[in-house]
N, C-alpha and C. Protein backbone atom coordinates (compact mmCIF):
# COMPACT_ATOMS: atom_id res chain seq x y z
N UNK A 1 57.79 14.52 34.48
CA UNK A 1 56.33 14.47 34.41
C UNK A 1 55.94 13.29 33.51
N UNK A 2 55.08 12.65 34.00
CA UNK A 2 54.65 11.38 33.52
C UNK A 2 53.17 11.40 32.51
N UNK A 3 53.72 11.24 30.54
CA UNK A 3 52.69 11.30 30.05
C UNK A 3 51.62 10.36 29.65
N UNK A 4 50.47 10.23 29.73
CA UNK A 4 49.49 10.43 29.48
C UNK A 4 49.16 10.15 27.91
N UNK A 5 48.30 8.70 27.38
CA UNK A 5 48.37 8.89 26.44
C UNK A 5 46.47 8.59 25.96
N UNK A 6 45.89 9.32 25.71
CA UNK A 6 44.45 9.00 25.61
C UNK A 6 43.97 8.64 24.16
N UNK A 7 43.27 7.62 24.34
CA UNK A 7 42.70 7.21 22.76
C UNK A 7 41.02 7.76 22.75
N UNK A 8 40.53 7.83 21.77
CA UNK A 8 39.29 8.71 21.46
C UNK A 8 38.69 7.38 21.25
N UNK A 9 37.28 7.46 21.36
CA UNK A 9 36.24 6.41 21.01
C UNK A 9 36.56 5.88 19.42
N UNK A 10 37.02 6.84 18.57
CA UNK A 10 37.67 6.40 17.13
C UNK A 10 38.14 5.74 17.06
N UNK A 11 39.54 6.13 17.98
CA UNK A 11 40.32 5.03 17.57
C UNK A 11 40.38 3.52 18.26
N UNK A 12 39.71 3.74 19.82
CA UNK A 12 39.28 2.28 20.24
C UNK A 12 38.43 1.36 18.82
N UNK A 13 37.43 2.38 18.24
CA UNK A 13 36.58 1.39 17.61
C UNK A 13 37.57 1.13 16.13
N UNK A 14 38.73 1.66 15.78
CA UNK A 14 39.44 1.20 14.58
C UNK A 14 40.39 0.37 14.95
N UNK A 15 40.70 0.06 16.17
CA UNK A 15 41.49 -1.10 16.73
C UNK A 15 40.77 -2.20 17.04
N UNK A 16 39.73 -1.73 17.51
CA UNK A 16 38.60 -3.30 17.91
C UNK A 16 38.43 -3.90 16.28
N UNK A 17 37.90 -3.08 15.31
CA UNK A 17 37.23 -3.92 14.31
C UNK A 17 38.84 -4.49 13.46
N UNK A 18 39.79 -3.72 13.66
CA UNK A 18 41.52 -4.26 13.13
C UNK A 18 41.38 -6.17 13.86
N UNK A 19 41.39 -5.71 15.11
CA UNK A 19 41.69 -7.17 15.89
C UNK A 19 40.46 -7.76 15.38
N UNK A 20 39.40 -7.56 15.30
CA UNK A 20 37.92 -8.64 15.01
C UNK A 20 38.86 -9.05 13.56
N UNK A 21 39.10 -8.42 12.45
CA UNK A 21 39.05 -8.62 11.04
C UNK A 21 40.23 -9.69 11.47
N UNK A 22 41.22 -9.80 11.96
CA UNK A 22 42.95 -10.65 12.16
C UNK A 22 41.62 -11.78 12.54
N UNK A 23 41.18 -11.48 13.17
CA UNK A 23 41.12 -13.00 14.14
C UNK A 23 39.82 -13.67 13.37
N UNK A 24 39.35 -13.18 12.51
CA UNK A 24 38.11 -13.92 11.21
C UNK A 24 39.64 -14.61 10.30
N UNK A 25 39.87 -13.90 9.77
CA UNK A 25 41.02 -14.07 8.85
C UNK A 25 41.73 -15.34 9.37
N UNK A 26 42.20 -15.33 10.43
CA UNK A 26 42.70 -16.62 11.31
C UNK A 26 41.86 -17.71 11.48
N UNK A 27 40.52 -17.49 11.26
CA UNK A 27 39.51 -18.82 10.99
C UNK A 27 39.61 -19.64 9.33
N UNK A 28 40.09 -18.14 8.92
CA UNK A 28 40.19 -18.87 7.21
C UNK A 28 41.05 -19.40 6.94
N UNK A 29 42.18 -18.71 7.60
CA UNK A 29 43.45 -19.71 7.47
C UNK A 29 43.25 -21.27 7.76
N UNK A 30 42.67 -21.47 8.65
CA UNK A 30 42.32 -22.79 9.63
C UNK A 30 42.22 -23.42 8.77
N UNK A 31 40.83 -23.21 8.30
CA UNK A 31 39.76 -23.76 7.20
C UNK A 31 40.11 -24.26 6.23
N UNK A 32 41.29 -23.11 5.48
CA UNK A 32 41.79 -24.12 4.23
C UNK A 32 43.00 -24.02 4.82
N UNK A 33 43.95 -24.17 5.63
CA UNK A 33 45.10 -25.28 5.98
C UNK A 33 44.54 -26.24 6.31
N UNK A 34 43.87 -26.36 6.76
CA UNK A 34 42.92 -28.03 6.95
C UNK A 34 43.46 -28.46 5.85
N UNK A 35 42.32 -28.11 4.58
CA UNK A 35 42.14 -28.67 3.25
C UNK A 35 43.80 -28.82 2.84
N UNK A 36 44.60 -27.53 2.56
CA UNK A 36 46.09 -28.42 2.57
C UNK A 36 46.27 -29.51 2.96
N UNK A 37 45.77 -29.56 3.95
CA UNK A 37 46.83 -30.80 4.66
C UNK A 37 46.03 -32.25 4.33
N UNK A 38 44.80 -31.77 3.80
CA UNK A 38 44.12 -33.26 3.60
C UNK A 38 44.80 -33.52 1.97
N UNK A 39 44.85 -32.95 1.29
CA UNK A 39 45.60 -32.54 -0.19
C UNK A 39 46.79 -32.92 -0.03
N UNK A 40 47.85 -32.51 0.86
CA UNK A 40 49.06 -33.25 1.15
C UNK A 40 48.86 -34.41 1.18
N UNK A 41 48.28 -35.19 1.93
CA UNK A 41 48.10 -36.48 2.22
C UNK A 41 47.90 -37.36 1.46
N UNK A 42 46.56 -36.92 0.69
CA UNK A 42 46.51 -37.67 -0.61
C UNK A 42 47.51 -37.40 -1.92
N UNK A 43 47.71 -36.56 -2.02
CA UNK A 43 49.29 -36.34 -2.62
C UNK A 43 50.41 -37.63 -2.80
N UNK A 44 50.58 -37.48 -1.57
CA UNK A 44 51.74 -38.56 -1.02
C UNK A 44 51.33 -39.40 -1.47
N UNK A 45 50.09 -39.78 -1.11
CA UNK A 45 49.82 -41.03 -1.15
C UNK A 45 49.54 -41.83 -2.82
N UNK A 46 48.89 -40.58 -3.68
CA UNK A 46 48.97 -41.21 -4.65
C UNK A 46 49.69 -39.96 -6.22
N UNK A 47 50.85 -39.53 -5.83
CA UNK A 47 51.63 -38.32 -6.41
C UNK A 47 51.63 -38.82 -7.60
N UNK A 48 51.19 -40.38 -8.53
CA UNK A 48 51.46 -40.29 -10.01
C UNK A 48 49.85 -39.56 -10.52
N UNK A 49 49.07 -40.73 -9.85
CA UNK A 49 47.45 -40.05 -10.15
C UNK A 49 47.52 -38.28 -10.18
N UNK A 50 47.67 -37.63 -9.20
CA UNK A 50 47.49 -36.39 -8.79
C UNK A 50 48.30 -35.65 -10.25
N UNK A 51 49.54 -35.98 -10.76
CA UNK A 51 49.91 -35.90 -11.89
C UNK A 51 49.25 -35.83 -12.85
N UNK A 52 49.04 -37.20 -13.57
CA UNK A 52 47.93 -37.30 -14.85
C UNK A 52 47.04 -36.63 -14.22
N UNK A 53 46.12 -36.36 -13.30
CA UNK A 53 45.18 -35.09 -12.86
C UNK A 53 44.94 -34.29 -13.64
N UNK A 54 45.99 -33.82 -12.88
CA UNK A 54 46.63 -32.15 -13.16
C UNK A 54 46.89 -31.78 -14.85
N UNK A 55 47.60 -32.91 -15.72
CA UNK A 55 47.91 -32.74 -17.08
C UNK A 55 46.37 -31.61 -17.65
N UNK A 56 45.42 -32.72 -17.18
CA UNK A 56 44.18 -32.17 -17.61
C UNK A 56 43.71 -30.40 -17.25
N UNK A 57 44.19 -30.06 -16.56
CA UNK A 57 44.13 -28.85 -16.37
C UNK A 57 44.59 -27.41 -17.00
N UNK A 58 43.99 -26.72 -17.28
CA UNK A 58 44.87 -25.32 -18.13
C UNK A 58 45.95 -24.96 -17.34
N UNK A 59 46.91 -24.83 -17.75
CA UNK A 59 48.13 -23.94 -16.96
C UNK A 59 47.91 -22.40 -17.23
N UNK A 60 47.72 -22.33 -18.37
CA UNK A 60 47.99 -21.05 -19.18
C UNK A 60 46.52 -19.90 -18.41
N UNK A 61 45.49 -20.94 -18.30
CA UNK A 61 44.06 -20.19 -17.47
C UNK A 61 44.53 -20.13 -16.09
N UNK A 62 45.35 -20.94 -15.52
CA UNK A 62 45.94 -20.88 -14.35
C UNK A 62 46.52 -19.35 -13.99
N UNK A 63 47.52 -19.30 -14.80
CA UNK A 63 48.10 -18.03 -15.03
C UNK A 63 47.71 -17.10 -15.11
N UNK A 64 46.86 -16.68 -15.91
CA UNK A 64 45.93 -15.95 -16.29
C UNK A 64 45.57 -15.20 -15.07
N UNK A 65 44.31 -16.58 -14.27
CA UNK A 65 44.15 -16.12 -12.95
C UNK A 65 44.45 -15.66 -12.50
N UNK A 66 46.04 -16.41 -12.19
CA UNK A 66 46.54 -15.47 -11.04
C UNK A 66 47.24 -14.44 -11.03
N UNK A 67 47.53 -13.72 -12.13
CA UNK A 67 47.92 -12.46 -12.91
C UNK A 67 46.50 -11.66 -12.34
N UNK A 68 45.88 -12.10 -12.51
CA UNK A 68 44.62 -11.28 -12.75
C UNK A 68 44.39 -11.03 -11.21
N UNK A 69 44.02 -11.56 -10.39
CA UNK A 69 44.33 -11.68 -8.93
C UNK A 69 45.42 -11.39 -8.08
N UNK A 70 46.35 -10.66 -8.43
CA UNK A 70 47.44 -10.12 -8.38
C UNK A 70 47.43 -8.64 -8.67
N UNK A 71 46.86 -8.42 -9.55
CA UNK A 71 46.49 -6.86 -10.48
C UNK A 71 45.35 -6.57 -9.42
N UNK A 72 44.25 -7.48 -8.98
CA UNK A 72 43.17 -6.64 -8.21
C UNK A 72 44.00 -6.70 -6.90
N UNK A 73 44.82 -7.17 -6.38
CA UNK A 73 45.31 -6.49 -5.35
C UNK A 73 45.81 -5.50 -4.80
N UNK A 74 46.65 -5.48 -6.22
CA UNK A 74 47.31 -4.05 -6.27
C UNK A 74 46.70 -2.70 -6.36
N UNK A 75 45.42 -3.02 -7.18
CA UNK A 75 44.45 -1.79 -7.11
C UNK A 75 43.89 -1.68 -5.99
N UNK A 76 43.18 -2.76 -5.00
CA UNK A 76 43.11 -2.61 -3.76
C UNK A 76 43.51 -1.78 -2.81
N UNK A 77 45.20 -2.30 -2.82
CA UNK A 77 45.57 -1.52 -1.98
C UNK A 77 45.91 0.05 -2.49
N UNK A 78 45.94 0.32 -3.57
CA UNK A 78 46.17 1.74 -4.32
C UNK A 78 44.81 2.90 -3.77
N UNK A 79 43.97 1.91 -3.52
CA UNK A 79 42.57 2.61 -3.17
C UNK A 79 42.56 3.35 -2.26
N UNK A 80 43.56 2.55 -0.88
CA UNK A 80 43.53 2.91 0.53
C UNK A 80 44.25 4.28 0.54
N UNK A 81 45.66 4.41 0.23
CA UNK A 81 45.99 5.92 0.12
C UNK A 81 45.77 6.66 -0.94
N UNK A 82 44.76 6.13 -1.75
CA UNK A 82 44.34 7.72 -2.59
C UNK A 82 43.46 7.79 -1.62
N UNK A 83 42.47 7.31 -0.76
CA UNK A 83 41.14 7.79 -0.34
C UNK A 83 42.26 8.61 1.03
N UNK A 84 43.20 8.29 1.23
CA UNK A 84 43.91 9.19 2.75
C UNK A 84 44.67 10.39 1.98
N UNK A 85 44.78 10.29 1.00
CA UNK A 85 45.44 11.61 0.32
C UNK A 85 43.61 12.66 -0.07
N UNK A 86 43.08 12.23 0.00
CA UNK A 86 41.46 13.13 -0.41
C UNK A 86 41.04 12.89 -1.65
N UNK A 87 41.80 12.00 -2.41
CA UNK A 87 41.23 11.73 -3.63
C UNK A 87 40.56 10.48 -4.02
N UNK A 88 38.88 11.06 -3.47
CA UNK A 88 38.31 10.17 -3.45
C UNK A 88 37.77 9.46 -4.47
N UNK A 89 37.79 10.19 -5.89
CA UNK A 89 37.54 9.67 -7.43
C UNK A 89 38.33 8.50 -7.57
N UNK A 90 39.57 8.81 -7.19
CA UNK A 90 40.42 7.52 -7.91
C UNK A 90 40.44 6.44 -6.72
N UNK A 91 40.30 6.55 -5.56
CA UNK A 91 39.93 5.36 -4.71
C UNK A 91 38.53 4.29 -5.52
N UNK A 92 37.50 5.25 -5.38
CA UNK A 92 36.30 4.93 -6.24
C UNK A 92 36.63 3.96 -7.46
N UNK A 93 37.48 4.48 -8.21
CA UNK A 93 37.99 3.94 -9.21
C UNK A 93 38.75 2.51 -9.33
N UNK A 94 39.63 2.58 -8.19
CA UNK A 94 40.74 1.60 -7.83
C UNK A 94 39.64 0.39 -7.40
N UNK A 95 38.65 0.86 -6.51
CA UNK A 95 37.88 0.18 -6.10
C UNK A 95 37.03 -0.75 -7.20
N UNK A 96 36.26 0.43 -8.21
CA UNK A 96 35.81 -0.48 -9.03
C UNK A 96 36.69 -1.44 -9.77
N UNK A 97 37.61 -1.14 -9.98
CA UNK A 97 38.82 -1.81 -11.17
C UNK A 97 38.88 -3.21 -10.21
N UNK A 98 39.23 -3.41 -9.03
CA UNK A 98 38.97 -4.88 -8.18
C UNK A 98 37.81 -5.50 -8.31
N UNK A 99 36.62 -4.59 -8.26
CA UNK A 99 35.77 -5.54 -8.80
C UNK A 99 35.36 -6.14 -10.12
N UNK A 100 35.97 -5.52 -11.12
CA UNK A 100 36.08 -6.24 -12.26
C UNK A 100 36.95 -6.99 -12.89
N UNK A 101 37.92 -7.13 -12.24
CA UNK A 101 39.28 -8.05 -11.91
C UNK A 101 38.28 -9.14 -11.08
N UNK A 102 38.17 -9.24 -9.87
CA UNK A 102 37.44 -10.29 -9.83
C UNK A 102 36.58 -11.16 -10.60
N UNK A 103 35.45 -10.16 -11.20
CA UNK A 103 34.66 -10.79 -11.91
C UNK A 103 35.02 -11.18 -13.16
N UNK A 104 35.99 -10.69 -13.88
CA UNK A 104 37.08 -11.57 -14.40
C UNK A 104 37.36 -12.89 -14.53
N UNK A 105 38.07 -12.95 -12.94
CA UNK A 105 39.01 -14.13 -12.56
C UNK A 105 36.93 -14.94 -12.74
N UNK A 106 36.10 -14.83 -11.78
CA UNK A 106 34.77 -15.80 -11.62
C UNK A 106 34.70 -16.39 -13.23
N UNK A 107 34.58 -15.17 -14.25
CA UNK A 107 34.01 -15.78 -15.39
C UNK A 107 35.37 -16.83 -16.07
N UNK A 108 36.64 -16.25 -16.04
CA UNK A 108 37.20 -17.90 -16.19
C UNK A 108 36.97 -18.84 -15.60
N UNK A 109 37.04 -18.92 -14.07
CA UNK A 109 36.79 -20.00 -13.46
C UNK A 109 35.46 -20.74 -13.73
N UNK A 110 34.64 -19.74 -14.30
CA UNK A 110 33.00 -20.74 -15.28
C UNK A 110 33.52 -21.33 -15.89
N UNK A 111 34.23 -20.74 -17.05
CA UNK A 111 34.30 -21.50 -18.36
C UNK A 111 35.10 -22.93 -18.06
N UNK A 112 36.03 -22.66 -17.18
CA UNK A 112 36.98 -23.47 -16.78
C UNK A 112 36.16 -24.79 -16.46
N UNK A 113 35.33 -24.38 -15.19
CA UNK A 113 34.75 -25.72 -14.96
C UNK A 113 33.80 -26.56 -15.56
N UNK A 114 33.07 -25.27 -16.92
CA UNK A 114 32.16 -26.07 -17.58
C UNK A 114 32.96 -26.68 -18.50
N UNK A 115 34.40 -26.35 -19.46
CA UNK A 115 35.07 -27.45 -19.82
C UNK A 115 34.74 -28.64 -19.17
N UNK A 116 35.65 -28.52 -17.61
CA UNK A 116 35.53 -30.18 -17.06
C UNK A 116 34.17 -30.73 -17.19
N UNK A 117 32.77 -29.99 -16.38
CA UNK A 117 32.18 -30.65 -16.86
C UNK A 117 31.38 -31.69 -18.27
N UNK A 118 32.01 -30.97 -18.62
CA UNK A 118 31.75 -31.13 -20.57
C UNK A 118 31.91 -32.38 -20.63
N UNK A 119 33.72 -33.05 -20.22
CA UNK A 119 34.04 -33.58 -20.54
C UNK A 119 33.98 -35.00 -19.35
N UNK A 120 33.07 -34.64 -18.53
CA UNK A 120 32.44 -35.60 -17.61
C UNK A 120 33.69 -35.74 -16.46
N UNK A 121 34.64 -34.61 -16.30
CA UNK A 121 35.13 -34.67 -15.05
C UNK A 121 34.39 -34.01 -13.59
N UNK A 122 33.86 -34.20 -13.08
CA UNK A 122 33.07 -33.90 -12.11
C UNK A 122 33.04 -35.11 -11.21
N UNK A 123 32.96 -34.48 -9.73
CA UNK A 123 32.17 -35.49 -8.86
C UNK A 123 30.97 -36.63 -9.36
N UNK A 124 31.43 -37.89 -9.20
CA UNK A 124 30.32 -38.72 -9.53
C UNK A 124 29.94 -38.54 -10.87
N UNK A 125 30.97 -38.21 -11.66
CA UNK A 125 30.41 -38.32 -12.94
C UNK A 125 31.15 -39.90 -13.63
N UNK A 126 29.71 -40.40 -14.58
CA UNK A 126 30.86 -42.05 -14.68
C UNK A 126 32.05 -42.09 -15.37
N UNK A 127 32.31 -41.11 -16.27
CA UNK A 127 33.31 -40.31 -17.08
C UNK A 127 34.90 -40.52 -15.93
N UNK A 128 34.70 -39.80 -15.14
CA UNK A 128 35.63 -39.87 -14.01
C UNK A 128 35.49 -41.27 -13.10
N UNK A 129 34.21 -42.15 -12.75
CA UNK A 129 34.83 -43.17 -11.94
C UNK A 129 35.53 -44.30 -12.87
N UNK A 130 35.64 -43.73 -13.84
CA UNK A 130 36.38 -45.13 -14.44
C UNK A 130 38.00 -44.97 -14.71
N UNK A 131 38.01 -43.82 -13.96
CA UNK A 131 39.53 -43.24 -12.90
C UNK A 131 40.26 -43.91 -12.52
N UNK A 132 41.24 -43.67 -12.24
CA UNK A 132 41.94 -44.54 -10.72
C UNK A 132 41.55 -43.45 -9.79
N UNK A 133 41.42 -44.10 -8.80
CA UNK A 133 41.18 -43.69 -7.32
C UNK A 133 41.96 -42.03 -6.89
N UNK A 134 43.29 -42.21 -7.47
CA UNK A 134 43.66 -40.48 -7.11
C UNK A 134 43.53 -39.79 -7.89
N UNK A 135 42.98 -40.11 -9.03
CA UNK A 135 42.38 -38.76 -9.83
C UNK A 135 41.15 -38.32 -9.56
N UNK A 136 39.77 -39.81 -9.20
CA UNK A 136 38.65 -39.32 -8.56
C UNK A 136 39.40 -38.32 -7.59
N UNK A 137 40.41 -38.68 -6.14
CA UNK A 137 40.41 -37.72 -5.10
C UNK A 137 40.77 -36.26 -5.45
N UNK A 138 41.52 -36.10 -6.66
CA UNK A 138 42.22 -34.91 -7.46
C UNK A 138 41.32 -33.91 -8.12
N UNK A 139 40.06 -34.82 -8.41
CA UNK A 139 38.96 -33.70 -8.61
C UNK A 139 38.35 -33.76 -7.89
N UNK A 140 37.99 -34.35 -6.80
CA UNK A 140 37.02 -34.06 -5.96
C UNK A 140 37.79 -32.49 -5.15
N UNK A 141 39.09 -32.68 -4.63
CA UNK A 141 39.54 -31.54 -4.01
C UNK A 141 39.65 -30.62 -4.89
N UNK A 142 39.74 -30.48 -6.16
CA UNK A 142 40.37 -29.49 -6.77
C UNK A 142 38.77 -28.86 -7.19
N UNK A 143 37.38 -29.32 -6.69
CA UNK A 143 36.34 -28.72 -6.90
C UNK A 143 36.10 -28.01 -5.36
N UNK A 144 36.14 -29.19 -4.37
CA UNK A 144 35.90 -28.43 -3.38
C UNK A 144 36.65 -26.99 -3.07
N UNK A 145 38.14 -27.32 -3.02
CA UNK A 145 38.89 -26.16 -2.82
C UNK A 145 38.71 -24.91 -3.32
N UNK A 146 38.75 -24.88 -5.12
CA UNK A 146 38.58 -23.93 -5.55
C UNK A 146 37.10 -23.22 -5.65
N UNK A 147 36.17 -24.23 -5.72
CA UNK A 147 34.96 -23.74 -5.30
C UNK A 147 34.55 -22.76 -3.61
N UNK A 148 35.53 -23.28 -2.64
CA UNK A 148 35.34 -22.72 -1.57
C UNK A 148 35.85 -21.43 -1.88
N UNK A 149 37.09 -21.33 -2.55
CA UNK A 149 38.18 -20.31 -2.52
C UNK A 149 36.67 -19.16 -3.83
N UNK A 150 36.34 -19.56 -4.74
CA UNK A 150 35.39 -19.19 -5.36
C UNK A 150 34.08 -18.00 -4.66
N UNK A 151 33.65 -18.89 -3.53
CA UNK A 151 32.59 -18.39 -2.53
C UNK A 151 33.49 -16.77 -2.03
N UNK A 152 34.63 -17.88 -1.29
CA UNK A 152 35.13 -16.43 -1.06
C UNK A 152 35.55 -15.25 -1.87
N UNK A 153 35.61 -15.92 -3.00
CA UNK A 153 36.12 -14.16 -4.27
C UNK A 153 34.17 -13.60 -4.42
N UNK A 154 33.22 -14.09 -4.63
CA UNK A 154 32.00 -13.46 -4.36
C UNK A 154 31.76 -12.56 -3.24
N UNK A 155 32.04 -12.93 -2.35
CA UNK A 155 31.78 -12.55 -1.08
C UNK A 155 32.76 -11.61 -0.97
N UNK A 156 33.88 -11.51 -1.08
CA UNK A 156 34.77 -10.09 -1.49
C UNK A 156 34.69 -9.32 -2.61
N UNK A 157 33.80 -9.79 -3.24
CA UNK A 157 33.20 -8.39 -4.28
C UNK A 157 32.04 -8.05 -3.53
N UNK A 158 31.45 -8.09 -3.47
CA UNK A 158 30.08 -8.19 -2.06
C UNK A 158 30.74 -6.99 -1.02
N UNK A 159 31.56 -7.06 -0.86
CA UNK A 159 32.44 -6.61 0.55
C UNK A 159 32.41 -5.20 -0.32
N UNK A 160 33.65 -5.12 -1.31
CA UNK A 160 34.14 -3.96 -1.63
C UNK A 160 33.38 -3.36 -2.08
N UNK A 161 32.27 -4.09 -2.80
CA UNK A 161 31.31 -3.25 -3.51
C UNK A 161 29.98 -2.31 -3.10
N UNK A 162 30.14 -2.78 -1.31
CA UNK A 162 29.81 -2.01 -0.63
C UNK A 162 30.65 -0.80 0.30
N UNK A 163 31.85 -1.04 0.39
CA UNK A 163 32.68 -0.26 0.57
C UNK A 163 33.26 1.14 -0.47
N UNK A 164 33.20 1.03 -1.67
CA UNK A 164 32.72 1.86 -2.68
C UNK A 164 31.27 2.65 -2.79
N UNK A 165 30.13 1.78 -2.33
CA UNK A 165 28.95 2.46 -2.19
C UNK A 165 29.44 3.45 -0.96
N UNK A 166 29.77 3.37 0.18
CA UNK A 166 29.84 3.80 1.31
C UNK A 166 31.20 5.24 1.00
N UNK A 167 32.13 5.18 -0.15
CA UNK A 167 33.10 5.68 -0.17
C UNK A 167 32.32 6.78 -0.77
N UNK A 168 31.56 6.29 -1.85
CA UNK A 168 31.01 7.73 -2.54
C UNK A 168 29.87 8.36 -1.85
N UNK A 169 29.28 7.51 -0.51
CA UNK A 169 28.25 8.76 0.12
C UNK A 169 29.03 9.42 1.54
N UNK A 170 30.80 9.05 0.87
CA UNK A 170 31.47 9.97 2.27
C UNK A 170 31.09 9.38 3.54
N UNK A 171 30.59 8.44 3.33
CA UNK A 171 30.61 7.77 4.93
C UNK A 171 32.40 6.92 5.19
N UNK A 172 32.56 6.71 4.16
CA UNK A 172 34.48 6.32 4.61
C UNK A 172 34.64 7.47 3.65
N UNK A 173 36.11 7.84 4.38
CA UNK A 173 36.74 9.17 4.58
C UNK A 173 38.44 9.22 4.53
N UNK A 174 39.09 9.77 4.18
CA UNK A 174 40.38 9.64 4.33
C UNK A 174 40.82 9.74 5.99
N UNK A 175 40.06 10.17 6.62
CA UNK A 175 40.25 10.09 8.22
C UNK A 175 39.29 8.93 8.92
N UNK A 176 38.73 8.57 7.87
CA UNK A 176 37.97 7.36 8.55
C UNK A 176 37.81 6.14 7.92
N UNK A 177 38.68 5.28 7.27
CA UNK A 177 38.93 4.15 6.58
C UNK A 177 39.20 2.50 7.13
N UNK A 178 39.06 2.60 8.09
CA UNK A 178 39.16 1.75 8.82
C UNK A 178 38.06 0.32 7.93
N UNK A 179 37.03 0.50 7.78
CA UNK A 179 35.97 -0.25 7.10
C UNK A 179 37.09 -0.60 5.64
N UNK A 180 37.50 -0.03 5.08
CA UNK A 180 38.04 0.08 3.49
C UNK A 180 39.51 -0.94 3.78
N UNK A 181 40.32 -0.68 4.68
CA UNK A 181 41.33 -1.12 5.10
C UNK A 181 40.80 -3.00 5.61
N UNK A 182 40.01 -3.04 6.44
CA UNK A 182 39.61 -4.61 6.80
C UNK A 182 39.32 -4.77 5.49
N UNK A 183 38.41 -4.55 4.35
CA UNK A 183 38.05 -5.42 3.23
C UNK A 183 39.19 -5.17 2.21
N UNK A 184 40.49 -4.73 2.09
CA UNK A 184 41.36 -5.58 1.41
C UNK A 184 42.01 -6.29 2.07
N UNK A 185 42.07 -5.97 3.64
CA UNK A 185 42.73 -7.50 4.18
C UNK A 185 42.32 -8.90 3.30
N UNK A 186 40.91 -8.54 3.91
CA UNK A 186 40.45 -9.64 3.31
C UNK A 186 40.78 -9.98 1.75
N UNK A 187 40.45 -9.19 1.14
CA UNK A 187 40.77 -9.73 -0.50
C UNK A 187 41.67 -9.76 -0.74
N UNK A 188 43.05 -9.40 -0.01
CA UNK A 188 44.27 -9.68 0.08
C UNK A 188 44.65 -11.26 0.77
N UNK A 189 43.80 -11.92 1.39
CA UNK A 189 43.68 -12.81 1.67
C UNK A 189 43.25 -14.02 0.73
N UNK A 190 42.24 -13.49 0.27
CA UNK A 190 41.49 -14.63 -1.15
C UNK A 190 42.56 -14.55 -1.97
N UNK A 191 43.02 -13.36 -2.43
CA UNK A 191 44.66 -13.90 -3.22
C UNK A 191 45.55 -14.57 -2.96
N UNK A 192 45.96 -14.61 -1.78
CA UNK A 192 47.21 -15.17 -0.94
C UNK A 192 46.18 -16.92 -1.30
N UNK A 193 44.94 -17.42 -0.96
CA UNK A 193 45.01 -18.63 -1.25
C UNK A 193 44.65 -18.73 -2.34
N UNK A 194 44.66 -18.35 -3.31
CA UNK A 194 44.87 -18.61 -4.89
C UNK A 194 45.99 -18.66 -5.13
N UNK A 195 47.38 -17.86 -4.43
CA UNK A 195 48.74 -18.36 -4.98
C UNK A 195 48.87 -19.65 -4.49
N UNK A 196 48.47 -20.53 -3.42
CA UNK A 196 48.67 -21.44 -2.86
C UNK A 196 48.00 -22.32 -3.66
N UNK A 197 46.92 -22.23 -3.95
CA UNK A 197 46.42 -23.41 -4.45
C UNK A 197 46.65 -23.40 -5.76
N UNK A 198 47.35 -22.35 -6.88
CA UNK A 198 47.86 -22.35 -8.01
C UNK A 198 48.65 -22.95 -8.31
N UNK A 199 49.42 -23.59 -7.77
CA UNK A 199 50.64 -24.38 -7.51
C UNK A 199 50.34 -26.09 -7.53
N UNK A 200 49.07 -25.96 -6.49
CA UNK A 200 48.80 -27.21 -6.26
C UNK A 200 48.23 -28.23 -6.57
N UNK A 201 47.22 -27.21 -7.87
CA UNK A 201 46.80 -27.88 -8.86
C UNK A 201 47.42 -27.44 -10.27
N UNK A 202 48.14 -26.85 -10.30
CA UNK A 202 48.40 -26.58 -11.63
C UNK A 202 49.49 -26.78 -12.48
N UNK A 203 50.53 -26.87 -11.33
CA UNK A 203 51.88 -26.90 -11.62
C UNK A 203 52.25 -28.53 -10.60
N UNK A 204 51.68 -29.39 -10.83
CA UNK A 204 52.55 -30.06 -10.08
C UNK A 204 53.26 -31.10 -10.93
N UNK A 205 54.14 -31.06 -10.43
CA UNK A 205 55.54 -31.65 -11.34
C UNK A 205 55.80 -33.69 -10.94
């Protein structure tokens, strides 16, 4: 006898929004492998500049970061099976703890950049054009990038922090998490390019 396997309108709609969330996620990738690869390039091209750059940069705030961005992941994902075990307090919890790990990591990344600006490293600042040429390009990317990567840690507190609203009026559910599950993809994602770009400005040798 030949079985028969039927999916419920549930679970069509927790597979549709699974595949929608992969295939956004796959635009971001795009977006900043682009920017890699324009960063490679100039790299190569001028690897002593990109050096003295970089000297200028905190390592130790580097670190920091990404410690810190590392820890909200982990609570992230800690969120997803307490809320499937029924314990929805400490999901709540896990949840908030990412968002203040984020906002964390934002308020270094202020201080961070108002150093540079302080000290007249910025785009078009005359401080910096009296540069060589790959250190102008070394801050120009290392604003764009992390500033993009920036947008996106807002926008994933934004996310979860409505996913927590939604957790405590029981609209996500330990049988219905699907919503909770796409937004640490995602913020599992904004981490994954903070390890990447931690490297690339911070540590380069």
């Amino acid at each position: 006898m030949t079985e028969h396997t039927h999916t419920t309108p549930a679970h069509r709609d927790y597979a549709g929004s699974k595949l929608g969330m992969w295939l956004f996620l796959f635009t971001e990738i795009l977006l900043f492998g682009g920017l890699f690869l324009v960063y490679s390039v100039y790299r190569s091209m001028h690897p002593r500049d990109f050096h003295a750059a970089a000297a200028g940069l905190s390592t130790v705030l580097g670190t920091v970061n990404t410690v810190i961005l590392l820890t909200s992941s982990l609570t992230m994902a800690l969120a997803i099976p307490a809320l499937q075990r029924g314990n929805t307090r400490r999901s709540v919890l896990l949840q908030a703890a990412t968002i203040v790990l984020g906002l964390v990591f934002l308020v270094n990344k202020y201080f961070e950049w108002s150093g540079h600006i302080h000290e007249g490293l910025y785009p078009n600042a005359p401080e910096l054009l009296t540069r060589s040429h790959g250190e102008i390009l070394f801050y120009g990317l290392y604003y764009v990038m992390t500033g993009l990567h920036g947008i996106h840690v807002v926008a994933g507190l934004v996310l979860i922090g409505i996913m927590m609203a939604l957790t405590i009026r029981k609209n996500i559910t330990g049988g219905d998490y699907g919503k909770l599950e796409n937004a640490g993809l995602y913020w599992h994602l904004v981490d994954l390019i903070w390890i990447y770009l931690f490297p690339l400005f911070y540590l380069i040798t």
